[in-house]
Structures are given as structure tokens and as C-alpha cells.
Protein backbone atom coordinates (compact mmCIF):
# COMPACT_ATOMS: atom_id res chain seq x y z
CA UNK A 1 -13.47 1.76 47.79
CA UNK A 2 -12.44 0.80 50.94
CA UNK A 3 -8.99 0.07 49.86
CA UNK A 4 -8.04 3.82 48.49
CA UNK A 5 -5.07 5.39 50.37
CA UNK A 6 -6.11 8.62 49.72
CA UNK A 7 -9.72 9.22 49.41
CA UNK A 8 -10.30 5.71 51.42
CA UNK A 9 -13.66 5.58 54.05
CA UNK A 10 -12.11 7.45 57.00
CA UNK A 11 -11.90 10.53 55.13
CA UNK A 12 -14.78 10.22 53.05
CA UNK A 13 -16.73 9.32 56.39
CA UNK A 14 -15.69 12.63 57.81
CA UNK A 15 -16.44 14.67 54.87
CA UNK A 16 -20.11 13.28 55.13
CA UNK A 17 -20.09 14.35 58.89
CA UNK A 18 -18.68 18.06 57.70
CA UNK A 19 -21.08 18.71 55.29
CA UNK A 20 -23.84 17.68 57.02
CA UNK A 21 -22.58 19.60 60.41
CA UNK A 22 -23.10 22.55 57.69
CA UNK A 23 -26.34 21.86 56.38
CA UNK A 24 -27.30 21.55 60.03
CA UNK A 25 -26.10 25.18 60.68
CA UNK A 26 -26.98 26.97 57.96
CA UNK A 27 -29.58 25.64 55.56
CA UNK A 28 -33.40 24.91 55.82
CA UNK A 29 -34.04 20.82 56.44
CA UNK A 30 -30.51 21.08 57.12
CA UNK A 31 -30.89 19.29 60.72
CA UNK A 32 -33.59 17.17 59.76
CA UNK A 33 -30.98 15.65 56.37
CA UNK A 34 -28.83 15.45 59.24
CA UNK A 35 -30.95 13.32 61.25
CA UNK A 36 -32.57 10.95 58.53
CA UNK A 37 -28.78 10.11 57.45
CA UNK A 38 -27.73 8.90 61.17
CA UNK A 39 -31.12 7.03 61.88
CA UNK A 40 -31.10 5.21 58.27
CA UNK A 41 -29.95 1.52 59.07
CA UNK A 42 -26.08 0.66 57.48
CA UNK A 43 -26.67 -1.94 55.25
CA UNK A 44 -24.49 -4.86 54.57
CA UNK A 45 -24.44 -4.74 50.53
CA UNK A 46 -24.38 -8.35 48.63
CA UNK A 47 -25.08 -7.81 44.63
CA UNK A 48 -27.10 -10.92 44.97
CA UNK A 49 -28.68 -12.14 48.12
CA UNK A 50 -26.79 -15.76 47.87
CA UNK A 51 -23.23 -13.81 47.57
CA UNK A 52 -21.07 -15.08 50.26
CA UNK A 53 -19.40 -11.76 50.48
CA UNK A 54 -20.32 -8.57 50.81
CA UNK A 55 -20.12 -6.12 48.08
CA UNK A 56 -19.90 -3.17 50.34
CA UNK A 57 -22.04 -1.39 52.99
CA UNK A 58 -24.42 1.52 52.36
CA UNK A 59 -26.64 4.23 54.56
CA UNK A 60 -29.20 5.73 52.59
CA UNK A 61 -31.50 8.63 53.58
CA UNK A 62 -34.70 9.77 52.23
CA UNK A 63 -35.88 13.13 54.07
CA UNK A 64 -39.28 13.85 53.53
CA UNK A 65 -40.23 16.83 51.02
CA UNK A 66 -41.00 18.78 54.22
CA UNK A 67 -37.55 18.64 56.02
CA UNK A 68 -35.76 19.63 53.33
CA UNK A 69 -35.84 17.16 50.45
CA UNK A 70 -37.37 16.87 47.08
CA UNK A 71 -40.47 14.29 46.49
CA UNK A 72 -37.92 11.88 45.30
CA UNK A 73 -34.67 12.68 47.27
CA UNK A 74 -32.25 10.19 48.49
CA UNK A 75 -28.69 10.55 49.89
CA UNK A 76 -26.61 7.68 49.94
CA UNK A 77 -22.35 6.98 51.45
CA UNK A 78 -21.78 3.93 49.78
CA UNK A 79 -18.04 1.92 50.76
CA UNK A 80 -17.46 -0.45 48.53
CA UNK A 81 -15.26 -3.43 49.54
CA UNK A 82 -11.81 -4.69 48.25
CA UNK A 83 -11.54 -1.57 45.84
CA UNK A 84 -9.36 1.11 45.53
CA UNK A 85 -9.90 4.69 43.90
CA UNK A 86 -11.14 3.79 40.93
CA UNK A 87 -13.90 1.07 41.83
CA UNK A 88 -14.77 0.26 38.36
CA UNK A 89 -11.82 -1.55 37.89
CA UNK A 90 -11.36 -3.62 41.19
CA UNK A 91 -15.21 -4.23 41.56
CA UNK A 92 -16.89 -4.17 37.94
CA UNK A 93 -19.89 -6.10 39.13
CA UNK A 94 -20.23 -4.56 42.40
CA UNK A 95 -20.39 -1.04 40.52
CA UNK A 96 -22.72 -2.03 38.08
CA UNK A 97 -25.21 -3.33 40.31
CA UNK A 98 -24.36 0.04 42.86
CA UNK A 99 -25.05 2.21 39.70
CA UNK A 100 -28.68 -0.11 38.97
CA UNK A 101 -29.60 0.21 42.05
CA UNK A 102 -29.20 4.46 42.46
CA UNK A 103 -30.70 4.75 38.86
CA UNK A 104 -33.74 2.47 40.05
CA UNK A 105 -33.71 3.55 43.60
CA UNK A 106 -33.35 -0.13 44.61
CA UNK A 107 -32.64 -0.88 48.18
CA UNK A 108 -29.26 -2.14 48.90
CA UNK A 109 -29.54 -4.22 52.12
CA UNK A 110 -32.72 -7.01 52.24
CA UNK A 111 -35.18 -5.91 50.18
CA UNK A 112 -38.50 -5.43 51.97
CA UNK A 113 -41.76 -5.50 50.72
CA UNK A 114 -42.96 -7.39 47.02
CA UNK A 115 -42.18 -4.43 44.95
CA UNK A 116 -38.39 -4.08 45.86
CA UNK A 117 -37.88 -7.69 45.61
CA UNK A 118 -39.34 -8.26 42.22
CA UNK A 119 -37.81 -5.19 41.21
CA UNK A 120 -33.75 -6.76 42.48
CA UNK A 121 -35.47 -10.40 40.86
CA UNK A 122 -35.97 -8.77 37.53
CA UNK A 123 -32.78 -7.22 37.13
CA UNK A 124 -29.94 -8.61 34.77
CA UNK A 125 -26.73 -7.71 36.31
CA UNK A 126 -23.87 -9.38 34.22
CA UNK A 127 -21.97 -12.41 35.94
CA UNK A 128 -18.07 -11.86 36.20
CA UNK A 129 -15.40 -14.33 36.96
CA UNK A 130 -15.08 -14.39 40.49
CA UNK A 131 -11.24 -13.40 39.83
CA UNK A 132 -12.31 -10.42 37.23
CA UNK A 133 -10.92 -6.66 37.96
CA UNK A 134 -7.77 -5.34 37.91
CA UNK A 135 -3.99 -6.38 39.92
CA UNK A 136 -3.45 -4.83 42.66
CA UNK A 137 -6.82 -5.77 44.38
CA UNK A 138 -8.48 -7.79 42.35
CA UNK A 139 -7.96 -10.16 39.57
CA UNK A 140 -4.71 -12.08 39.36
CA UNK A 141 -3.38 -10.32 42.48
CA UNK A 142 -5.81 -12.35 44.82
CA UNK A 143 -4.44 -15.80 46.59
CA UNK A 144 -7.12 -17.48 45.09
CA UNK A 145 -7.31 -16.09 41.31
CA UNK A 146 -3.45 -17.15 40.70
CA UNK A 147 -3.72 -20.49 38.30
């Protein structure tokens, strides 16, 4: 998440940039990964369109089977907001519908085109309190959440 002191987006961001910087160097498709990665759009990530915030933000990239990736390959650097290290338990809903929509290889900004958006319509993603997770980000902790 966002929020994580240690592993937080800054370094994760330039971990991305080092390992494609390698693939780039020294593999086959390497450059063209790299490429597909920094032209895919950043998406702002709601887990339902009408969600006044944002879940998080995501870059997916698909290089084709002839630059390097498999028929059905997809790389994605997903930051998911107000969580720390362990996601699951600052974000549960966010993280469910992030793990839906790399299983289904749903589209995390708008979707475009019929098929994406019936596939987000038909999807059952629980509902959570707006004040679920766990203290220190989430839950209780929050201005808003205390009763």
C-alpha cells in the first residue's frame, strides 16, 4: 500500500524501473516489456465506478506474444491507497476486487468496450463497512469511523 514505511511506492516504483532497465539489457522483448509498461495509461482504481474514492492506481502492460510476452501476458504495479504492508487488512475490499480483477484480467480504470463492462457488472464483490480494516489505517483509527 501506499502507506508502508518500508516497502511503500517509492521503492517499489524503483524496483519496477530496475528490473525492467535489466530486461531491457539483457533479455529478448526485454525493451519492448519496457516500452508497453511506460506507454500503458496509469489508471485511477475505484472498486466500483460510483466510489467516491479511489481504491488505488494501476499501470498494466500487455506486450504482444512477439516482443516478448506470452499469448496471455500482462504485467501490472498496482499502489493501493490508505494501506500499509499488509493490504489485506487495511483495504479488504479493495484487495478482493484487485485479486478479481488479475484472476479475470478485468481492467482496472473505465472499462471500455461491452465485454469488460458486463464482465465488472456481473461481478459480486462483497460490501464492507466503510470503516472495516484494521487500526492504524483503517477501521477505528480513521476521524470518521470513531462512534
Amino acid at each position: 500500500g501506499n502507506l508502508d514505511p518500508l516497502l511503500g511506492a517509492p521503492m517499489t516504483e524503483a524496483g519496477v524501473a530496475a528490473i525492467l532497465d535489466r530486461a531491457n539489457a539483457s533479455l529478448p522483448g526485454g525493451g519492448a516489456a519496457k516500452r508497453a509498461f511506460y506507454s500503458a495509461r496509469k489508471d485511477v482504481w475505484r472498486v466500483a465506478e460510483t466510489d467516491e474514492n479511489p481504491a488505488g492506481y494501476a499501470r498494466c502492460a500487455e506486450p504482444r506474444a512477439g516482443d516478448g510476452g506470452g499469448p496471455r501476458s500482462r504485467f501490472c504495479y498496482i499502489v493501493v491507497r490508505n494501506a500499509g504492508h499488509e493490504a489485506v487488512s487495511y483495504a479488504p475490499r479493495a484487495m478482493y476486487d484487485l485479486n478479481e480483477r488479475l484472476i479475470a484480467r478485468l481492467p482496472f480504470g473505465r472499462a471500455e468496450g461491452n465485454e469488460a463492462r458486463n464482465a465488472l457488472d456481473r461481478r459480486h464483490t462483497p460490501t464492507c463497512a466503510p470503516c472495516g480494516g484494521a487500526p492504524p489505517l483503517a477501521g477505528d483509527a480513521l476521524p470518521e469511523c470513531v462512534h
